[in-house]
N, C-alpha and C. Protein backbone atom coordinates (compact mmCIF):
# COMPACT_ATOMS: atom_id res chain seq x y z
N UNK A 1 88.12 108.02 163.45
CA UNK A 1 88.17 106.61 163.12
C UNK A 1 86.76 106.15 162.83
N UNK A 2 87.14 105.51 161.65
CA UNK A 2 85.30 105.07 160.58
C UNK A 2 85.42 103.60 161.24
N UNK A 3 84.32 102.64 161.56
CA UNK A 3 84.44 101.33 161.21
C UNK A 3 84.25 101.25 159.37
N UNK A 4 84.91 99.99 158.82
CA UNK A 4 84.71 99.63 157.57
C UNK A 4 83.46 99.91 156.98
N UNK A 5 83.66 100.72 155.44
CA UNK A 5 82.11 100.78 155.28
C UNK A 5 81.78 102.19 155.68
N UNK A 6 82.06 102.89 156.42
CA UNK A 6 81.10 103.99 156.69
C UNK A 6 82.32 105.70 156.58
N UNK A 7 83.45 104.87 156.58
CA UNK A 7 84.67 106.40 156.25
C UNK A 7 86.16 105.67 156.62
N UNK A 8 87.21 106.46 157.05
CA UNK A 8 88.17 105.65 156.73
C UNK A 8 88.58 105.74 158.40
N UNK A 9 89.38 104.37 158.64
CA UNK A 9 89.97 103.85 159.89
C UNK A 9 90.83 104.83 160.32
N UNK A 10 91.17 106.30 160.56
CA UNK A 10 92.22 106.73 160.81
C UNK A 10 92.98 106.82 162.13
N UNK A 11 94.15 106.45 161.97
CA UNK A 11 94.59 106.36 163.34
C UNK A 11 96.08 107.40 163.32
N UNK A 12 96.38 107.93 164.76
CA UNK A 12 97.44 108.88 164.19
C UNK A 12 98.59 108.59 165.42
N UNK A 13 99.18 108.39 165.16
CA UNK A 13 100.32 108.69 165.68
C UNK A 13 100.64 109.45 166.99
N UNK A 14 100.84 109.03 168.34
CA UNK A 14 100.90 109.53 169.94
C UNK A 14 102.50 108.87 170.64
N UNK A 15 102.69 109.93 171.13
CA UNK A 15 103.64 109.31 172.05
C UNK A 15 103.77 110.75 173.47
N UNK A 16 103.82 109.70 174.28
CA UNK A 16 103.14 110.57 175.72
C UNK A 16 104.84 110.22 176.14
N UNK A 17 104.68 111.32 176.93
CA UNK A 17 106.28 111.05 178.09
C UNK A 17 105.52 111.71 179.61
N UNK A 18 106.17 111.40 180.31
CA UNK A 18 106.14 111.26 181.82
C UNK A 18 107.13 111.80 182.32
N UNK A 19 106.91 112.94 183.05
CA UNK A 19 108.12 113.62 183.85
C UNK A 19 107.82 113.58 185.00
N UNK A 20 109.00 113.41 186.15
CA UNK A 20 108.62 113.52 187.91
C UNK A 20 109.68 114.15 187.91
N UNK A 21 109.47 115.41 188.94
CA UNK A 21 111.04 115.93 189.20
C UNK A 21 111.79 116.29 187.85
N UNK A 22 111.07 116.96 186.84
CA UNK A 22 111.98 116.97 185.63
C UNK A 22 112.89 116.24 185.35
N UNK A 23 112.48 115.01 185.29
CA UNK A 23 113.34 114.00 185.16
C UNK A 23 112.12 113.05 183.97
N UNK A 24 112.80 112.28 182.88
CA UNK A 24 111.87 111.48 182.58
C UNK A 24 111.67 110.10 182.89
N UNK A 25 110.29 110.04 183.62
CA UNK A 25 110.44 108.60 184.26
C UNK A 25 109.16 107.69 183.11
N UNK A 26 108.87 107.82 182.26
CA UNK A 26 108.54 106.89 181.56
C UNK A 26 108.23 107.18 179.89
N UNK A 27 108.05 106.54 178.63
CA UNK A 27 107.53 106.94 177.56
C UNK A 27 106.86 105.86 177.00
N UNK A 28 105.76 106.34 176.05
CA UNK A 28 104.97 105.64 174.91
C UNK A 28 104.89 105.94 174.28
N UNK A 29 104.71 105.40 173.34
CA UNK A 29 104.23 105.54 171.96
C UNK A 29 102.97 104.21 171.54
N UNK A 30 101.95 104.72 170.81
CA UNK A 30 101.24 104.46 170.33
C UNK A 30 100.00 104.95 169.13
N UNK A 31 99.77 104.24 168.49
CA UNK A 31 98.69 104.83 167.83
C UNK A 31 97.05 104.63 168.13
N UNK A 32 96.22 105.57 167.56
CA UNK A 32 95.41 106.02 168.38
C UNK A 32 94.21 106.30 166.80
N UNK A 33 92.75 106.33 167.23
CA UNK A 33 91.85 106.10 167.05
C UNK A 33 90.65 107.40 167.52
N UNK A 34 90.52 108.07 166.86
CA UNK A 34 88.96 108.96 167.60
C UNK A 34 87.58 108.76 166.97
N UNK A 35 87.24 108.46 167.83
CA UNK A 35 85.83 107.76 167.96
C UNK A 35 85.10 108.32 168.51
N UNK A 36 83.05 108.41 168.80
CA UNK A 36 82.57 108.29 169.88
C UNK A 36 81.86 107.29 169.47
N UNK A 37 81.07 106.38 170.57
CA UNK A 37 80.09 104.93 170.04
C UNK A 37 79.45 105.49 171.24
N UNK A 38 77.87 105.43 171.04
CA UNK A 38 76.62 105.36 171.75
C UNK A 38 75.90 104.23 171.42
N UNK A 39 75.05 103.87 172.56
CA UNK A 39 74.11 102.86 172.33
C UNK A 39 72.65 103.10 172.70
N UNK A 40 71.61 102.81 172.32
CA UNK A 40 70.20 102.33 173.10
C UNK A 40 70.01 101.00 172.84
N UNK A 41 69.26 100.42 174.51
CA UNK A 41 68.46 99.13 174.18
C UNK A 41 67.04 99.40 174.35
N UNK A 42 66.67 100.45 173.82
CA UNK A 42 65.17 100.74 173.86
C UNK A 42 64.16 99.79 173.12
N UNK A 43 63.11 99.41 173.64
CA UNK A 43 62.40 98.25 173.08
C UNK A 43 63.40 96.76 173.22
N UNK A 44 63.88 97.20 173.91
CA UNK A 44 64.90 95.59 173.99
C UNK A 44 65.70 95.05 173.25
N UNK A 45 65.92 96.43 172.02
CA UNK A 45 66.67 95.87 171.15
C UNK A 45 67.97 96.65 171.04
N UNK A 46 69.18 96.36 170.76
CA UNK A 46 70.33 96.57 171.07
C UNK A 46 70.86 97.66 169.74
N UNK A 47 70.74 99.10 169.82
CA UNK A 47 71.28 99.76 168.59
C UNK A 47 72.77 100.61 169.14
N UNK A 48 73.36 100.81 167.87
CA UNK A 48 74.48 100.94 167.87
C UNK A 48 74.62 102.45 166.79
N UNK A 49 75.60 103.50 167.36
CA UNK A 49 76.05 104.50 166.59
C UNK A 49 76.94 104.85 166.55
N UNK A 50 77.91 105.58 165.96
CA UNK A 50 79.95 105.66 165.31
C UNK A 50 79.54 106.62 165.20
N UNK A 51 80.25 107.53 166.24
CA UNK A 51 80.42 109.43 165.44
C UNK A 51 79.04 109.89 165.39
N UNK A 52 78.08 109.49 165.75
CA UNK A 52 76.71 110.27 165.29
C UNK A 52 75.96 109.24 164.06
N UNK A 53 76.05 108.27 163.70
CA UNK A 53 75.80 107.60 162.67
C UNK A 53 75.72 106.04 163.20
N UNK A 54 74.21 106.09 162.55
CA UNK A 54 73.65 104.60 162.99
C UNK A 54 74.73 103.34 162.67
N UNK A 55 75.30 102.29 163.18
CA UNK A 55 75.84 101.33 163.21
C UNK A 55 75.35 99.89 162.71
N UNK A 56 75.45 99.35 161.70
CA UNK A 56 74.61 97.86 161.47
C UNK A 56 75.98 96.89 161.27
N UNK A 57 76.39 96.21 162.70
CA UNK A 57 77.09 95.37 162.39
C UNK A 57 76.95 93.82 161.65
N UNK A 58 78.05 93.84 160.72
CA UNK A 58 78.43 92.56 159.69
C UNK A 58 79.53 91.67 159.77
N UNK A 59 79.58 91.00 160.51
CA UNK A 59 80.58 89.92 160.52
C UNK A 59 80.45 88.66 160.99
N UNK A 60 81.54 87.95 161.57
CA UNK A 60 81.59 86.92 161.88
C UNK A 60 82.34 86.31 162.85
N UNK A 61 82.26 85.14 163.20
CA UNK A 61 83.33 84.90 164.88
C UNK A 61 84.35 84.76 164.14
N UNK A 62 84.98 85.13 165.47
CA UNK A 62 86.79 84.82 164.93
C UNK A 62 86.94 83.52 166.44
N UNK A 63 87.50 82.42 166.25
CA UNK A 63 88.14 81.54 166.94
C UNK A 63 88.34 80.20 166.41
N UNK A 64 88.20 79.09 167.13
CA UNK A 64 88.93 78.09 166.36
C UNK A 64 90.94 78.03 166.84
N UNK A 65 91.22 78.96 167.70
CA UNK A 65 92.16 78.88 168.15
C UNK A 65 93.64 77.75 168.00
N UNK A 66 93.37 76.85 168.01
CA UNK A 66 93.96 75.71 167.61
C UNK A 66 94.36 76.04 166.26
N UNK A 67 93.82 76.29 165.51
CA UNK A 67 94.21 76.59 163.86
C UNK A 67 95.16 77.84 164.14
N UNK A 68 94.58 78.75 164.62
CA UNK A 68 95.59 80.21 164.81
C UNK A 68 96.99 80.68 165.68
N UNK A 69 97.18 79.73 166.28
CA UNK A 69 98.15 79.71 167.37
C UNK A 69 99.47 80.38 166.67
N UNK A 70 99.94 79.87 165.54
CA UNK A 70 100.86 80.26 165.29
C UNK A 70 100.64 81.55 164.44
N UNK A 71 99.50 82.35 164.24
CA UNK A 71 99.33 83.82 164.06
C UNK A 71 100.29 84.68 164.41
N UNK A 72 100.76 85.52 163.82
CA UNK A 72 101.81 86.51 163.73
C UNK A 72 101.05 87.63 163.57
N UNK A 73 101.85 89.16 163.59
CA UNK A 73 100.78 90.23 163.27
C UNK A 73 100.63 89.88 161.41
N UNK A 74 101.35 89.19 160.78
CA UNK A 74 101.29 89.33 159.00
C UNK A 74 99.96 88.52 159.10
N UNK A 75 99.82 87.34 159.74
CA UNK A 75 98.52 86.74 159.68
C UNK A 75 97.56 87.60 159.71
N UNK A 76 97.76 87.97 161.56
CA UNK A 76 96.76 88.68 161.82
C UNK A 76 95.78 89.73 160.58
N UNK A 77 96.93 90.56 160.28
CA UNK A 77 96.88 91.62 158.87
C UNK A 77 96.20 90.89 157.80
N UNK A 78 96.56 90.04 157.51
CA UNK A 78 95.99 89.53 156.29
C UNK A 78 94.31 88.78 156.50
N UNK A 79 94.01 88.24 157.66
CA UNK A 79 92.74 87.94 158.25
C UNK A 79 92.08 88.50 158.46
N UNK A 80 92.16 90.03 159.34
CA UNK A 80 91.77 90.99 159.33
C UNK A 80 91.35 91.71 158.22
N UNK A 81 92.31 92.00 157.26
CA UNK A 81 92.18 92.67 156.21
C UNK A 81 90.99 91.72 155.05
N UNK A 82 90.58 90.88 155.10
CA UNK A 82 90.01 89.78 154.52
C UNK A 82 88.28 90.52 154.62
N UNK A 83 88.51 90.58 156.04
CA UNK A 83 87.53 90.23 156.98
C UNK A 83 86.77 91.83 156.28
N UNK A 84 87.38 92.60 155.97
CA UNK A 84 86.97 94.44 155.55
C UNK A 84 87.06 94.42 154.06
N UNK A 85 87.59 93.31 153.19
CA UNK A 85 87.21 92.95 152.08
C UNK A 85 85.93 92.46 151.18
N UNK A 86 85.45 91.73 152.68
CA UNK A 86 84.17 91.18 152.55
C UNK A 86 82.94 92.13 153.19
N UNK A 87 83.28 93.21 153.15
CA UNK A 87 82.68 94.08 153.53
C UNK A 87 81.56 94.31 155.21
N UNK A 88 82.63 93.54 156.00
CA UNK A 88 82.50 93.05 157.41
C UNK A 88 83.11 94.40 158.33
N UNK A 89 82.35 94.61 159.06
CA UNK A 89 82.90 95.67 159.97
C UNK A 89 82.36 95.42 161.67
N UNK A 90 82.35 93.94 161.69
CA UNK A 90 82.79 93.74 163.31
C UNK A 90 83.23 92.34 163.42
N UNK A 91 84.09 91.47 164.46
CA UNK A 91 84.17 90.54 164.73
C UNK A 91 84.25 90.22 165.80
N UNK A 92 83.46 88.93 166.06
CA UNK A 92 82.98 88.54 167.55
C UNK A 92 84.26 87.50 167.65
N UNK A 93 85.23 88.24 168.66
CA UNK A 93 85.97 87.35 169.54
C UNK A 93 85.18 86.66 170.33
N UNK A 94 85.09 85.15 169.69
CA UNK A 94 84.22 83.83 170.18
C UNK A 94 84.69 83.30 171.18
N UNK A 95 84.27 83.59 172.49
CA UNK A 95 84.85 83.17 173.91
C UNK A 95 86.43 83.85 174.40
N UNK A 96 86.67 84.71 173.40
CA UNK A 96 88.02 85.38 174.53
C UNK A 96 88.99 84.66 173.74
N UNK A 97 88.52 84.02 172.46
CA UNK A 97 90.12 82.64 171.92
C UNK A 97 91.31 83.81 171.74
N UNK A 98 90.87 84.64 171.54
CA UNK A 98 92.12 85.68 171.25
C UNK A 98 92.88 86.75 172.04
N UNK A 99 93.75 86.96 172.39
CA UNK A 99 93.98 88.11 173.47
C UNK A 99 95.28 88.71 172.90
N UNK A 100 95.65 88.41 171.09
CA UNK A 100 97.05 88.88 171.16
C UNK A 100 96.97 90.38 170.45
N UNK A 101 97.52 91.04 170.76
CA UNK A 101 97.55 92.87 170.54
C UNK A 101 97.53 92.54 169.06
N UNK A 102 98.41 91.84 168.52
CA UNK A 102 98.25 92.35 166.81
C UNK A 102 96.72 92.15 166.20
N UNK A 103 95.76 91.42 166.57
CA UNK A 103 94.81 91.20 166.09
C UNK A 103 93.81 92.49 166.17
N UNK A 104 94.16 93.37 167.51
CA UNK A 104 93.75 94.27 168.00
C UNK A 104 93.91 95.90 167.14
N UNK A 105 95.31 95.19 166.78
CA UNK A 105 95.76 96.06 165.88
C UNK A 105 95.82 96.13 164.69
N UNK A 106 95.39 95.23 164.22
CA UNK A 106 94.54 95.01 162.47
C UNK A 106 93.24 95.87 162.67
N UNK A 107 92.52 95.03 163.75
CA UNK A 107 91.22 95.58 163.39
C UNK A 107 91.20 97.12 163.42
N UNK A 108 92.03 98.08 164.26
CA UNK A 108 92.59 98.91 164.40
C UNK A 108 92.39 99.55 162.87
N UNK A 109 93.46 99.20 162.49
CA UNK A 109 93.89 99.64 160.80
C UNK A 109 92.42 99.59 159.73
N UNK A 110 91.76 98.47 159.99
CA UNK A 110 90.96 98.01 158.99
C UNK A 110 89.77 98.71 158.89
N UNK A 111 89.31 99.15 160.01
CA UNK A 111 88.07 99.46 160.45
C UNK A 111 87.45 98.33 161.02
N UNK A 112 87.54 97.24 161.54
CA UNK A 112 86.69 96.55 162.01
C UNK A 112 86.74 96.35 163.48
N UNK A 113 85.22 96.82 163.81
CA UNK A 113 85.17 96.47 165.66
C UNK A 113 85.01 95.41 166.08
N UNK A 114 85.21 95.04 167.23
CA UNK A 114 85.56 94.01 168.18
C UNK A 114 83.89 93.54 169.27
N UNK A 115 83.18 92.56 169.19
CA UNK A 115 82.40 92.39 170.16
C UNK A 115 83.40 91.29 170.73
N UNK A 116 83.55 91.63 171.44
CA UNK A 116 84.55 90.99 172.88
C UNK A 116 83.89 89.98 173.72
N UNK A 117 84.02 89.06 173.80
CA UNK A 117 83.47 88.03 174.49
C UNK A 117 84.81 87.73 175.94
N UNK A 118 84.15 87.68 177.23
CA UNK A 118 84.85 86.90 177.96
C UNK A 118 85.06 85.41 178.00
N UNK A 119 85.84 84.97 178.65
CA UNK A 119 86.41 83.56 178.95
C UNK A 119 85.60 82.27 179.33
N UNK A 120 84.15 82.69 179.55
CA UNK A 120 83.21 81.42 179.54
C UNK A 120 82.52 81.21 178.29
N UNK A 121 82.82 79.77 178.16
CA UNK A 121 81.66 79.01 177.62
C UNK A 121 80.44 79.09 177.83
N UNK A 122 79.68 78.34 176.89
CA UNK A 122 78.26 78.87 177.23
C UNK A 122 77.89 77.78 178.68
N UNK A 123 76.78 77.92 179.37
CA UNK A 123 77.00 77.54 180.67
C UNK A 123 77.13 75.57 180.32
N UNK A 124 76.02 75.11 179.46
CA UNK A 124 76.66 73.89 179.34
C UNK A 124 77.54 72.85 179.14
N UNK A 125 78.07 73.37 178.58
CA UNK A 125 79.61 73.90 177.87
C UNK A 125 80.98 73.61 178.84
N UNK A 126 80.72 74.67 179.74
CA UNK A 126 81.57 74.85 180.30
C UNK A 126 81.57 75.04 182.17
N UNK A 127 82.10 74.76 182.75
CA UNK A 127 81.94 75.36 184.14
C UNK A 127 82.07 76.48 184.67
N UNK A 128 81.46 76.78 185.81
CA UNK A 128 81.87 78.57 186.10
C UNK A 128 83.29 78.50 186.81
N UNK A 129 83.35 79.91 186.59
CA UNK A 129 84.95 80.08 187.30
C UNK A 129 84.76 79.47 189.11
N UNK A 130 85.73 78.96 189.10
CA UNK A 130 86.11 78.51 190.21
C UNK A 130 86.51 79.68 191.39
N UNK A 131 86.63 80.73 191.29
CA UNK A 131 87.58 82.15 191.64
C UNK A 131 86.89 83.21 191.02
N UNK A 132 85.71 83.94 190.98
CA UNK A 132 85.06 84.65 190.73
C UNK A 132 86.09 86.13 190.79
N UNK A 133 86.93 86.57 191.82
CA UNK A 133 88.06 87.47 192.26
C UNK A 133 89.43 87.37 191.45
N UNK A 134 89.49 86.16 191.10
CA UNK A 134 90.46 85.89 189.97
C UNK A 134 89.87 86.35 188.66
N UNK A 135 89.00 85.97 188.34
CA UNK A 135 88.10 86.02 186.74
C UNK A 135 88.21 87.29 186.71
N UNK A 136 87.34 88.33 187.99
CA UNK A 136 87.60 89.99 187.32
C UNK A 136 89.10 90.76 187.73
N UNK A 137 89.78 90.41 187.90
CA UNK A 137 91.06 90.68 188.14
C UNK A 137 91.53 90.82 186.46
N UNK A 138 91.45 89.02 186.15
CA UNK A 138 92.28 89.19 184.79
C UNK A 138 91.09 89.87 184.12
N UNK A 139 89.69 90.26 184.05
CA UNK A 139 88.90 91.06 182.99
C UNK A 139 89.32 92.25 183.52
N UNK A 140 89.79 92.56 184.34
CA UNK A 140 90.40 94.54 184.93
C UNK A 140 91.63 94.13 184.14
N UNK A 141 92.44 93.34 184.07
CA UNK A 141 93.78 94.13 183.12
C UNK A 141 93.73 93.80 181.71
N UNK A 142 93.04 93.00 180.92
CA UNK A 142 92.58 92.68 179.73
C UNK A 142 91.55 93.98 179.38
N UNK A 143 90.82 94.57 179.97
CA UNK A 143 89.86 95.45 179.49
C UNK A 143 90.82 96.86 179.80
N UNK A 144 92.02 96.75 180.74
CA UNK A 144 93.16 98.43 180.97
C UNK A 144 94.24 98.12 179.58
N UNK A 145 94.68 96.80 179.33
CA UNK A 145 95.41 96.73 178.10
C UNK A 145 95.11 96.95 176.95
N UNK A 146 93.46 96.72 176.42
CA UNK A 146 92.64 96.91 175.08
C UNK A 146 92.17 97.98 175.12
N UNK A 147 91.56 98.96 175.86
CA UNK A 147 90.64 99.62 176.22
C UNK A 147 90.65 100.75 175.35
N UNK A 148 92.16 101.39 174.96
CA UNK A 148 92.92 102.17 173.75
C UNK A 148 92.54 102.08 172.36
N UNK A 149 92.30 100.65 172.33
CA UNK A 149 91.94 100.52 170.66
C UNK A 149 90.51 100.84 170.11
N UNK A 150 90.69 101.82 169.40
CA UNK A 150 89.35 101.80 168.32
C UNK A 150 88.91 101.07 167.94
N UNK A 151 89.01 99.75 167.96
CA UNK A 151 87.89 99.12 167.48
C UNK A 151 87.23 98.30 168.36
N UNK A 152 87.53 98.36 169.48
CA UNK A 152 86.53 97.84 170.64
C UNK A 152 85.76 98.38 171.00
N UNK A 153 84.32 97.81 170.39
CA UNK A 153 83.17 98.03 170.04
C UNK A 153 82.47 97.71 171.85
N UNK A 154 82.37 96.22 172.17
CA UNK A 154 81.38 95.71 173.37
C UNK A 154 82.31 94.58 173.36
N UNK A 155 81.71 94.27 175.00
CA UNK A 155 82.00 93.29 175.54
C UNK A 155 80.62 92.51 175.98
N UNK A 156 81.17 91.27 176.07
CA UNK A 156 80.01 90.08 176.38
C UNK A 156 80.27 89.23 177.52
N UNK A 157 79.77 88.46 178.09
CA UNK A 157 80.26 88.46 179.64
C UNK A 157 80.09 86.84 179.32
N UNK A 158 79.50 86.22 178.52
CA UNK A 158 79.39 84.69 178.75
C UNK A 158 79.09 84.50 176.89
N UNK A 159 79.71 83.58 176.45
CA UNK A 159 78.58 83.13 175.11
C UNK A 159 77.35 82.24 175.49
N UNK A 160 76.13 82.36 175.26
CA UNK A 160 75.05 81.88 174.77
C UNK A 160 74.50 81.83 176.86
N UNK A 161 74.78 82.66 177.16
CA UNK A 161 74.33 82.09 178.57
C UNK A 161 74.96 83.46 179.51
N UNK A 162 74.41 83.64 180.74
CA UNK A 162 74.69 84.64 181.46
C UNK A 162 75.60 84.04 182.30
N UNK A 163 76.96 85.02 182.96
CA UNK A 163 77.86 84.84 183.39
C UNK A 163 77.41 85.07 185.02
N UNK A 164 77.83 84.01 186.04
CA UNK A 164 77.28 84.04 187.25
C UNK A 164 77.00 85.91 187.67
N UNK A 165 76.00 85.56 188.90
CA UNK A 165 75.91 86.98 189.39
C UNK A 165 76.90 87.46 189.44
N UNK A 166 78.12 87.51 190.33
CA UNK A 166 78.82 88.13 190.73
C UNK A 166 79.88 88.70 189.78
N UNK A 167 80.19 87.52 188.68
CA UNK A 167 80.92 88.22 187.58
C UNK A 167 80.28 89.29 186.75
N UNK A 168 79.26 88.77 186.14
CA UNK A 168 77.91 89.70 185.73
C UNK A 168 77.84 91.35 186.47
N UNK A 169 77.58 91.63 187.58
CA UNK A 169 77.65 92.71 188.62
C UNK A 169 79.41 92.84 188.86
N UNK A 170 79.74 92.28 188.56
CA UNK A 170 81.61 93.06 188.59
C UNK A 170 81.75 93.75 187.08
N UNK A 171 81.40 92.68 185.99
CA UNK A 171 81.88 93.54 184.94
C UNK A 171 81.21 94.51 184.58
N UNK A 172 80.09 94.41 185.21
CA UNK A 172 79.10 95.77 184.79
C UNK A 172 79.88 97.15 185.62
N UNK A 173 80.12 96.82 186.44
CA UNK A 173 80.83 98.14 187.37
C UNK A 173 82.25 98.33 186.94
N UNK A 174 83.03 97.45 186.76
CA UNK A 174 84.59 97.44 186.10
C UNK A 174 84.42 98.38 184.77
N UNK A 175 83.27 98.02 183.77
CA UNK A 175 83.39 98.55 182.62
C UNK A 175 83.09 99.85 181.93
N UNK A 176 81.99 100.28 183.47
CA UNK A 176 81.92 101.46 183.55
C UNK A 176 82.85 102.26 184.25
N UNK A 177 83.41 101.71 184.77
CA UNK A 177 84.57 102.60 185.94
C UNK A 177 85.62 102.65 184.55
N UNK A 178 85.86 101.48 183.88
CA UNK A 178 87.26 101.66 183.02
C UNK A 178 87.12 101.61 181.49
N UNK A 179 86.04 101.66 181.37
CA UNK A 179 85.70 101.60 179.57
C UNK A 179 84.79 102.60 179.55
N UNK A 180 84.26 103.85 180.09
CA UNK A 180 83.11 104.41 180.32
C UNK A 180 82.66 104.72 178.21
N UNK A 181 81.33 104.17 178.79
CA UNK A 181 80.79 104.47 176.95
C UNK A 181 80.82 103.22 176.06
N UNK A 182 81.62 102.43 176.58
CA UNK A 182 81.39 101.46 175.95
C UNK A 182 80.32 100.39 176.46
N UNK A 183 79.59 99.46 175.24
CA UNK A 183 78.46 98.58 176.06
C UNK A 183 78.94 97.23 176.51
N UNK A 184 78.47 97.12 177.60
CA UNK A 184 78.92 95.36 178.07
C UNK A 184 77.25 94.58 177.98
N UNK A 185 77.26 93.71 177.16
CA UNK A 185 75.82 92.99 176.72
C UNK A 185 75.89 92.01 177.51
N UNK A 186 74.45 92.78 178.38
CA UNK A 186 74.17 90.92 179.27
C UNK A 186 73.58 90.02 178.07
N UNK A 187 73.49 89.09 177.82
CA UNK A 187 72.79 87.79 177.19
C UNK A 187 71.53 87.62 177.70
């Protein structure tokens, strides 16, 4: 799997089954993505590589939510697909507005990666979580439900502002325990 721009999005076709007791106790199906992404922040600056090959991401936020609500995966597809027309190969989910699989699954198709933003505003903006134990709870099953897709590039823990200590020091440990390889950008 290429991001846009650098080879083609390929994704192939999986379906896992589950046996206990020779019996089948569960199945999936999904499609699937091979990748590797490395990073350095050497000199403080944040570089990015796909497969062995330097990374220069091009895009733009995706949110505005209110406008998108009624998004379908055909939307999704067609926004997405826009977005790799214009010769864009990442999009910054702007505060988390998005969490629905088809979008996940365009970018999927398209080649375009995902900088992932969590659920805070920037600190003026917005208030901190009230429930710090709640906040990484839902970032542990939002980061076990996405975590599959190729095009999730990084995650971001706050827009324009650092996400309290404790969330900050949870998602850093969550993301290595459950995304290993992928980068989570402090701000």
């Amino acid at each position: 799997w290429w991001p846009a721009g650098y080879g083609e999005p390929n994704l192939y076709d999986m379906a896992l089954n589950f046996d206990v007791g020779h019996r089948n106790s569960d199945t999936k199906s999904l499609k699937v993505g091979v990748r590797q992404m490395t990073y350095s922040e050497e000199g403080g600056k944040l570089r990015i590589w796909v497969n062995g090959k330097r990374f220069i991401p091009k895009g733009g936020n995706w949110g505005f939510s209110e406008s998108m609500l009624l998004y379908r995966a055909r939307e999704y597809d067609v926004a997405v697909r826009y977005h790799s027309d214009m010769h864009f190969n990442m999009i910054r989910n702007w505060v988390g507005q998005t969490g629905r699989d088809q979008f996940y699954e365009a970018c999927d198709r398209y080649g375009v990666m995902v900088w992932q933003d969590f659920w805070l505003a920037n600190p003026w903006d917005g208030p901190n979580p009230e429930n710090d134990a709640l906040f990484l709870q839902n970032a542990r099953d939002f980061i076990l439900r996405l975590r599959n897709h190729a095009s999730m590039g990084l995650y971001c823990g706050r827009n324009e502002g650092d996400p309290p200590p404790p969330i900050e020091e949870g998602l850093t440990k969550m993301l290595a325990e459950l995304h290993p390889g992928i980068q989570h950008i402090p701000n």
